[in-house]
N, C-alpha and C. Protein backbone atom coordinates (compact mmCIF):
# COMPACT_ATOMS: atom_id res chain seq x y z
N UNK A 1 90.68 123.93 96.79
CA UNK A 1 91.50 124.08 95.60
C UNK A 1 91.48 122.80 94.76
N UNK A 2 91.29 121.69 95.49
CA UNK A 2 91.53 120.39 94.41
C UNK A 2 90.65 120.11 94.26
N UNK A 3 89.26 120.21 95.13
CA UNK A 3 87.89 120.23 93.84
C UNK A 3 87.50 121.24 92.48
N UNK A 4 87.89 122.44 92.56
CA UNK A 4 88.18 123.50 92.11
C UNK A 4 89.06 122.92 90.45
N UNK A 5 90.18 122.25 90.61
CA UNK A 5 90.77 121.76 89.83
C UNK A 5 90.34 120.43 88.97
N UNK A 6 89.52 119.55 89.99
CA UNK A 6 88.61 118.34 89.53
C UNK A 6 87.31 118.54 88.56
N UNK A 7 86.95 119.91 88.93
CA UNK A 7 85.82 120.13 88.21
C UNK A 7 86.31 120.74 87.21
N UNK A 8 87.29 121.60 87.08
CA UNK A 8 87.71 122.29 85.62
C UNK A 8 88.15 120.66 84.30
N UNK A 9 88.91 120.32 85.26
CA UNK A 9 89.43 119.14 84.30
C UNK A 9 87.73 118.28 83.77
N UNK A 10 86.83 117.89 84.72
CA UNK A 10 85.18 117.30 84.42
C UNK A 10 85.08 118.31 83.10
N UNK A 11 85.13 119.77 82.88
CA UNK A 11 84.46 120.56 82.20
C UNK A 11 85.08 120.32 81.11
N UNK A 12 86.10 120.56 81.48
CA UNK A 12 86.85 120.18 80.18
C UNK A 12 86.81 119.32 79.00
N UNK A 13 86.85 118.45 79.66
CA UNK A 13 86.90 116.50 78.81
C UNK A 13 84.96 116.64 78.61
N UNK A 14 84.11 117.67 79.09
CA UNK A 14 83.10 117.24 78.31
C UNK A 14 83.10 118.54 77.19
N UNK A 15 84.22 119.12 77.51
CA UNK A 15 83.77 119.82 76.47
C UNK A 15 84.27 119.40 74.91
N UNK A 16 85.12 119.47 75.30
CA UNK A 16 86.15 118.25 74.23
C UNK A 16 85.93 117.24 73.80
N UNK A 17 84.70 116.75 74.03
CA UNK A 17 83.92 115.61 73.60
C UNK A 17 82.60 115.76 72.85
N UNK A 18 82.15 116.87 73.00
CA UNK A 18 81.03 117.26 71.93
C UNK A 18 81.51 117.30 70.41
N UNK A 19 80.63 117.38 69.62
CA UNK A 19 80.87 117.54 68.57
C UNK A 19 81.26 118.40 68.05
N UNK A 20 82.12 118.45 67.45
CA UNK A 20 83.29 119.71 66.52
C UNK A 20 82.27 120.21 65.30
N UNK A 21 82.24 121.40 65.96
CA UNK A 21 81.66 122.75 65.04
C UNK A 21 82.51 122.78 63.93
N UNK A 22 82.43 122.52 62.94
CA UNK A 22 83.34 123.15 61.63
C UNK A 22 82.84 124.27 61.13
N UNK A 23 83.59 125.11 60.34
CA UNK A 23 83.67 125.97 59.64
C UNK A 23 82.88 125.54 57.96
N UNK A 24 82.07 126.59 57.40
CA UNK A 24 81.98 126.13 55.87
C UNK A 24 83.06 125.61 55.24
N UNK A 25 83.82 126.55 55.24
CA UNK A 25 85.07 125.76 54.30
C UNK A 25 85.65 124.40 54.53
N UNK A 26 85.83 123.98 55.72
CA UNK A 26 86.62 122.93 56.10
C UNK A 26 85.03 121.94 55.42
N UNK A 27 84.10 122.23 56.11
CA UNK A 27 82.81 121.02 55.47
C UNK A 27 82.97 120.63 53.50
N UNK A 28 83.16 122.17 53.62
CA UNK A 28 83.01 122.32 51.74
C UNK A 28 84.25 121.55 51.02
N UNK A 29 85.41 121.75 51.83
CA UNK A 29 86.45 121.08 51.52
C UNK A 29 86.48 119.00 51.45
N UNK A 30 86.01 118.84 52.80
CA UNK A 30 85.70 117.32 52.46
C UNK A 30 84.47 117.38 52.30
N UNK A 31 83.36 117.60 51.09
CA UNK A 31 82.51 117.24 50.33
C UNK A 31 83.87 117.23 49.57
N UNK A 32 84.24 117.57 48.60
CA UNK A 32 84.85 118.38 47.70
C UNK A 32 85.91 116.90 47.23
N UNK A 33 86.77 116.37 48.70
CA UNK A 33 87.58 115.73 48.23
C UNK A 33 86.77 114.15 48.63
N UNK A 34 85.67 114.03 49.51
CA UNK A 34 85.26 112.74 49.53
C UNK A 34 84.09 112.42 48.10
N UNK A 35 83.80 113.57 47.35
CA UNK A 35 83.22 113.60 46.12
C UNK A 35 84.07 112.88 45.20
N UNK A 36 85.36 113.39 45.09
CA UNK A 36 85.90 112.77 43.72
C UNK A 36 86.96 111.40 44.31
N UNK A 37 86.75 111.30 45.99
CA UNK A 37 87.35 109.76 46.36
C UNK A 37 86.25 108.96 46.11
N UNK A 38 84.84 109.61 45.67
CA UNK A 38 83.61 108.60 46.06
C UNK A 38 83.39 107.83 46.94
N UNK A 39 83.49 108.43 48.27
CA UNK A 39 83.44 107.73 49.79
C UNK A 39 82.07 108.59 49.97
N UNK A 40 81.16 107.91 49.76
CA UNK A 40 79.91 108.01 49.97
C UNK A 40 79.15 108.31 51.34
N UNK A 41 80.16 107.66 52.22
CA UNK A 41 79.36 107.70 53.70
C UNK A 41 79.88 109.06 54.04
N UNK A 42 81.39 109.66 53.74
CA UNK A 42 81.48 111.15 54.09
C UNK A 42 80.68 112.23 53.65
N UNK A 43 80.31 111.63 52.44
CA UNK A 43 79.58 112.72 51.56
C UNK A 43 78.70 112.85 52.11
N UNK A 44 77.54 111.88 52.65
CA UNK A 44 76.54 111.77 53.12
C UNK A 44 76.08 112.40 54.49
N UNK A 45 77.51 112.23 54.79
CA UNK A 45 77.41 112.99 56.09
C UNK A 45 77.54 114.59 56.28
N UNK A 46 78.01 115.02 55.06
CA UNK A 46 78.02 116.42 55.12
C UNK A 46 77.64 117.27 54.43
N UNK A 47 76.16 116.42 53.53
CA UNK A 47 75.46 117.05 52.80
C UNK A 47 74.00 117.05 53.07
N UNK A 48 72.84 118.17 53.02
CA UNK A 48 71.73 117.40 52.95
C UNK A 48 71.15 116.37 52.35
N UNK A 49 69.83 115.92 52.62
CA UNK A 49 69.80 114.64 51.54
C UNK A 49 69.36 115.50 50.15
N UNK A 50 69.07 116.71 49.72
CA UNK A 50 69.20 116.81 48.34
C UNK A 50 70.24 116.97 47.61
N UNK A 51 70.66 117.44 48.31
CA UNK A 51 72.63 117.77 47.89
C UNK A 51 73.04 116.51 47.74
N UNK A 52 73.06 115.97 48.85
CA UNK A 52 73.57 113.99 48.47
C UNK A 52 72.89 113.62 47.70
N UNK A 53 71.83 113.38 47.38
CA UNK A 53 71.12 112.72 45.90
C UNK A 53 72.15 113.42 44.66
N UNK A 54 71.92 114.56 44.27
CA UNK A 54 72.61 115.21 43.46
C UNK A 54 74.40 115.27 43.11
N UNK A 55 74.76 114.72 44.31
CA UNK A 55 76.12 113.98 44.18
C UNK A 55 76.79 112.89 43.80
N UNK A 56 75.58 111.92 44.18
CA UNK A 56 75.92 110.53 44.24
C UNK A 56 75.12 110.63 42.13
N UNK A 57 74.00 111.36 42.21
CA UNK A 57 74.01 111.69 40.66
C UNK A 57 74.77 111.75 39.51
N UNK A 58 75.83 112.94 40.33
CA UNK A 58 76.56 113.16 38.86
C UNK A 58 77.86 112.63 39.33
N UNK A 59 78.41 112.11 40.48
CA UNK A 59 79.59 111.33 40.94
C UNK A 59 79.56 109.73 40.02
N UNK A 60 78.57 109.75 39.63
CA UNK A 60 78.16 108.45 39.14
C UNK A 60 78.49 108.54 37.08
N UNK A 61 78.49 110.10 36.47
CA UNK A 61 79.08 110.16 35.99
C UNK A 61 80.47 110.45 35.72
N UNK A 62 81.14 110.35 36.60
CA UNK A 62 82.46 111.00 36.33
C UNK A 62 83.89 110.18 36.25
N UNK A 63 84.56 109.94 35.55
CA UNK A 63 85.13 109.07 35.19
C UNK A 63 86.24 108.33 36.59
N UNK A 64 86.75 107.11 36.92
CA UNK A 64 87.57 107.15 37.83
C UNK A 64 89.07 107.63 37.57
N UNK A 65 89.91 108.44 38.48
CA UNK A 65 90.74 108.51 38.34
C UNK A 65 91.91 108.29 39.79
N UNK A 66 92.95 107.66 39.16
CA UNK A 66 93.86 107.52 39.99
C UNK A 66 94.57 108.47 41.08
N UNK A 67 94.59 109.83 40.02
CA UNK A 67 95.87 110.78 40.53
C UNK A 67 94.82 111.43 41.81
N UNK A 68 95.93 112.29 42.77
CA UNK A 68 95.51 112.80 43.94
C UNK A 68 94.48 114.11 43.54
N UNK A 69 93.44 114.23 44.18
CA UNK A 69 92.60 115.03 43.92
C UNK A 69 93.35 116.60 44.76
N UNK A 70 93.42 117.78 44.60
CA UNK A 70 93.96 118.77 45.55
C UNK A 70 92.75 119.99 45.67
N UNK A 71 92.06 120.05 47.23
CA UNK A 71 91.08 121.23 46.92
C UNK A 71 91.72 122.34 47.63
N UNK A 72 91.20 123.35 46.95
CA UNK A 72 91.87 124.86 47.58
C UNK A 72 90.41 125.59 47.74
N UNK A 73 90.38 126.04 48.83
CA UNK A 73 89.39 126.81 49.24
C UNK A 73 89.59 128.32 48.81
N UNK A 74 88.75 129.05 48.16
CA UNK A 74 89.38 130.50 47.49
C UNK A 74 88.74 131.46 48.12
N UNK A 75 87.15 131.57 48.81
CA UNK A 75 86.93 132.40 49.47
C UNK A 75 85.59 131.59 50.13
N UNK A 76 84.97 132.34 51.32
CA UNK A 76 83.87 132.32 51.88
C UNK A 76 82.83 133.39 52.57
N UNK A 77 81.98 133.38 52.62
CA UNK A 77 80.86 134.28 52.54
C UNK A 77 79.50 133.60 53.51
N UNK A 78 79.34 133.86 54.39
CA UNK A 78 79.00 133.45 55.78
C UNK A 78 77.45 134.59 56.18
N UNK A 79 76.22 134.20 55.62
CA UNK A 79 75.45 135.00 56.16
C UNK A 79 73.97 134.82 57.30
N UNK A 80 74.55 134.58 58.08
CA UNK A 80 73.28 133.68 59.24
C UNK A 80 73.35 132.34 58.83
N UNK A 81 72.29 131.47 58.66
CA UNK A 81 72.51 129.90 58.64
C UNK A 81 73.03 129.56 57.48
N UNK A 82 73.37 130.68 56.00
CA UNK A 82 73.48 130.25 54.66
C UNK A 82 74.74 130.55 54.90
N UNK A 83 75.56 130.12 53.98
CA UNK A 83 76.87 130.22 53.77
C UNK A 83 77.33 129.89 52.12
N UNK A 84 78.33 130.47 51.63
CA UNK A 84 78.61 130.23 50.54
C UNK A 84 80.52 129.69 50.61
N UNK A 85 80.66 128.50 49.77
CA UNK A 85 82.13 128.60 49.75
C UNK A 85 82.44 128.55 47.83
N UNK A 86 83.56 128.93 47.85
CA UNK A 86 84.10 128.68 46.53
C UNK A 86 85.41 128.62 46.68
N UNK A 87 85.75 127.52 45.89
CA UNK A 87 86.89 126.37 46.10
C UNK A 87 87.12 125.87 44.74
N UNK A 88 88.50 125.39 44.27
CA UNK A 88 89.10 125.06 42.75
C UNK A 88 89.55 123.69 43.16
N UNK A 89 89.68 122.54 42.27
CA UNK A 89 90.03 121.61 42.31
C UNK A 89 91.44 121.24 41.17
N UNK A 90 92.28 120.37 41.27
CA UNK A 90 93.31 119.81 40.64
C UNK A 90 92.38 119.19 39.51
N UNK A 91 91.33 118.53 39.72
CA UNK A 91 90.68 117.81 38.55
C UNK A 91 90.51 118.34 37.29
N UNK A 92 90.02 119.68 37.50
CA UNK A 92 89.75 120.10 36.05
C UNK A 92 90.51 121.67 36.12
N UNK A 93 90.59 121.68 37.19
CA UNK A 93 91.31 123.38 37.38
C UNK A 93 90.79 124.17 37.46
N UNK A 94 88.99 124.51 37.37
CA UNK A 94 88.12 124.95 37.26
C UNK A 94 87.16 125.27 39.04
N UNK A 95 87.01 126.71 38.97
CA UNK A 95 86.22 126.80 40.65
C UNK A 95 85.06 126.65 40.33
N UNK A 96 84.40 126.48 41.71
CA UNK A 96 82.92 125.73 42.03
C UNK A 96 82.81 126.51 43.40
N UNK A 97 81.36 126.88 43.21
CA UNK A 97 80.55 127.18 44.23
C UNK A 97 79.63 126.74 45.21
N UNK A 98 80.03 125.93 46.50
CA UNK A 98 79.05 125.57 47.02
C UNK A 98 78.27 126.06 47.89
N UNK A 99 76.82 126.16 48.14
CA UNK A 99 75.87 127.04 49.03
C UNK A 99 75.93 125.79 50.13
N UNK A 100 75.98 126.06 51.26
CA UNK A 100 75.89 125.57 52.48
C UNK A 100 75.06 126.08 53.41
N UNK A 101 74.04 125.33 54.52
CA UNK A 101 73.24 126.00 55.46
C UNK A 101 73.41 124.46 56.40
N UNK A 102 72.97 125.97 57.31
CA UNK A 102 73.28 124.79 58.72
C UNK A 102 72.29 124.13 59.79
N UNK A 103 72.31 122.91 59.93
CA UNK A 103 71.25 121.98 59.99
C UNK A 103 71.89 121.10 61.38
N UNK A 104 70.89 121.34 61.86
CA UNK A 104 71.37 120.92 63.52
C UNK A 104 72.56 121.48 64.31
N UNK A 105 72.79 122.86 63.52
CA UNK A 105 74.56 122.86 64.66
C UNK A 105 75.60 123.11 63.52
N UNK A 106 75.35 121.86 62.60
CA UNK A 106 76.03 121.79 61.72
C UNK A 106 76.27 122.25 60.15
N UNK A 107 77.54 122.14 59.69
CA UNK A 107 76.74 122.73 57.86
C UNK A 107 77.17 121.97 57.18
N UNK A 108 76.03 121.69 56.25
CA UNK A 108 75.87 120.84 55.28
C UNK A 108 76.04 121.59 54.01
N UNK A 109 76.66 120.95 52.93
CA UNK A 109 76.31 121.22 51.65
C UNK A 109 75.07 121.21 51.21
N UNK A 110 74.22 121.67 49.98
CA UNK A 110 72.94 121.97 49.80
C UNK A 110 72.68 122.06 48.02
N UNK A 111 71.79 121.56 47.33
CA UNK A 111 71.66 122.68 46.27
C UNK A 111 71.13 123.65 46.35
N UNK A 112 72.12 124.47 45.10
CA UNK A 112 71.51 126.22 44.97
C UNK A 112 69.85 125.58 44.19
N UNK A 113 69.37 127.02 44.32
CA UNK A 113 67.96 126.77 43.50
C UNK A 113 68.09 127.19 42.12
N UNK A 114 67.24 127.14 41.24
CA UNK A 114 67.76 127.42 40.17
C UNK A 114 68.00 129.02 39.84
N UNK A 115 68.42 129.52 39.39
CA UNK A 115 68.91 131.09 39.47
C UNK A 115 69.43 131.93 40.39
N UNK A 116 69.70 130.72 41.86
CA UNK A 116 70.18 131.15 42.88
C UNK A 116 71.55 131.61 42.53
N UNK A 117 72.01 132.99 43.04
CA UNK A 117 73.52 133.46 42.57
C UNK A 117 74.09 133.85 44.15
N UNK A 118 75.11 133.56 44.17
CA UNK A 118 75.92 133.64 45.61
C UNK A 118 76.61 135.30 45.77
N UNK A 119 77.42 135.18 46.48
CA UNK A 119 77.96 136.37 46.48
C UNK A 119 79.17 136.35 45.59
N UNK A 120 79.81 135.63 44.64
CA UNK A 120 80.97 135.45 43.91
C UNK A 120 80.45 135.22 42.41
């Protein structure tokens, strides 16, 4: 019985130690708010590198602002490795669509291609 118990607890703590699977939305969400904090190393981390080029792109135009950024996730759309989220921001009040696919395990933000249309 108390090896029985030693090994559940072993299983445990390794399981709990792998890396946390997120959901699109939660990924799409911090792109979303480490975009307009311009914390670069989050972004980086949860985008491919074309998507990150294309961020650090137009993040580079966008003016700084003080006030709290607020993202709301509005729906998601999940089809094998692609994923779609769409999410509104406090900044302009305006929703955005991001295409997401998943890359090692994980999902990254991505650009659409050009005429690429999501499910929204």
């Amino acid at each position: 019985m108390k090896k029985i118990v030693i090994c559940s607890l072993v299983v445990l703590f390794i399981s709990c130690s792998e890396n946390k699977n997120t959901y699109p939305s939660e990924t799409a969400k911090i792109v979303a708010e480490s975009f307009f904090s311009k914390d670069e190393s989050v972004l980086k981390k949860h985008t491919t590198s074309e998507g990150y080029s294309s961020f650090v792109t137009v993040q580079s135009m966008i003016p700084e602002s003080d006030k709290d950024i607020v993202v709301e996730i509005l729906d998601e759309a999940i089809d094998g490795d692609i994923s779609w989220v769409k999410y509104s921001t406090t900044y302009d009040g305006k929703s955005g669509v991001f295409k997401l696919v998943k890359e090692n395990g994980q999902w990254r933000v991505t650009n659409k291609g050009p005429r690429e249309k999501g499910p929204f």
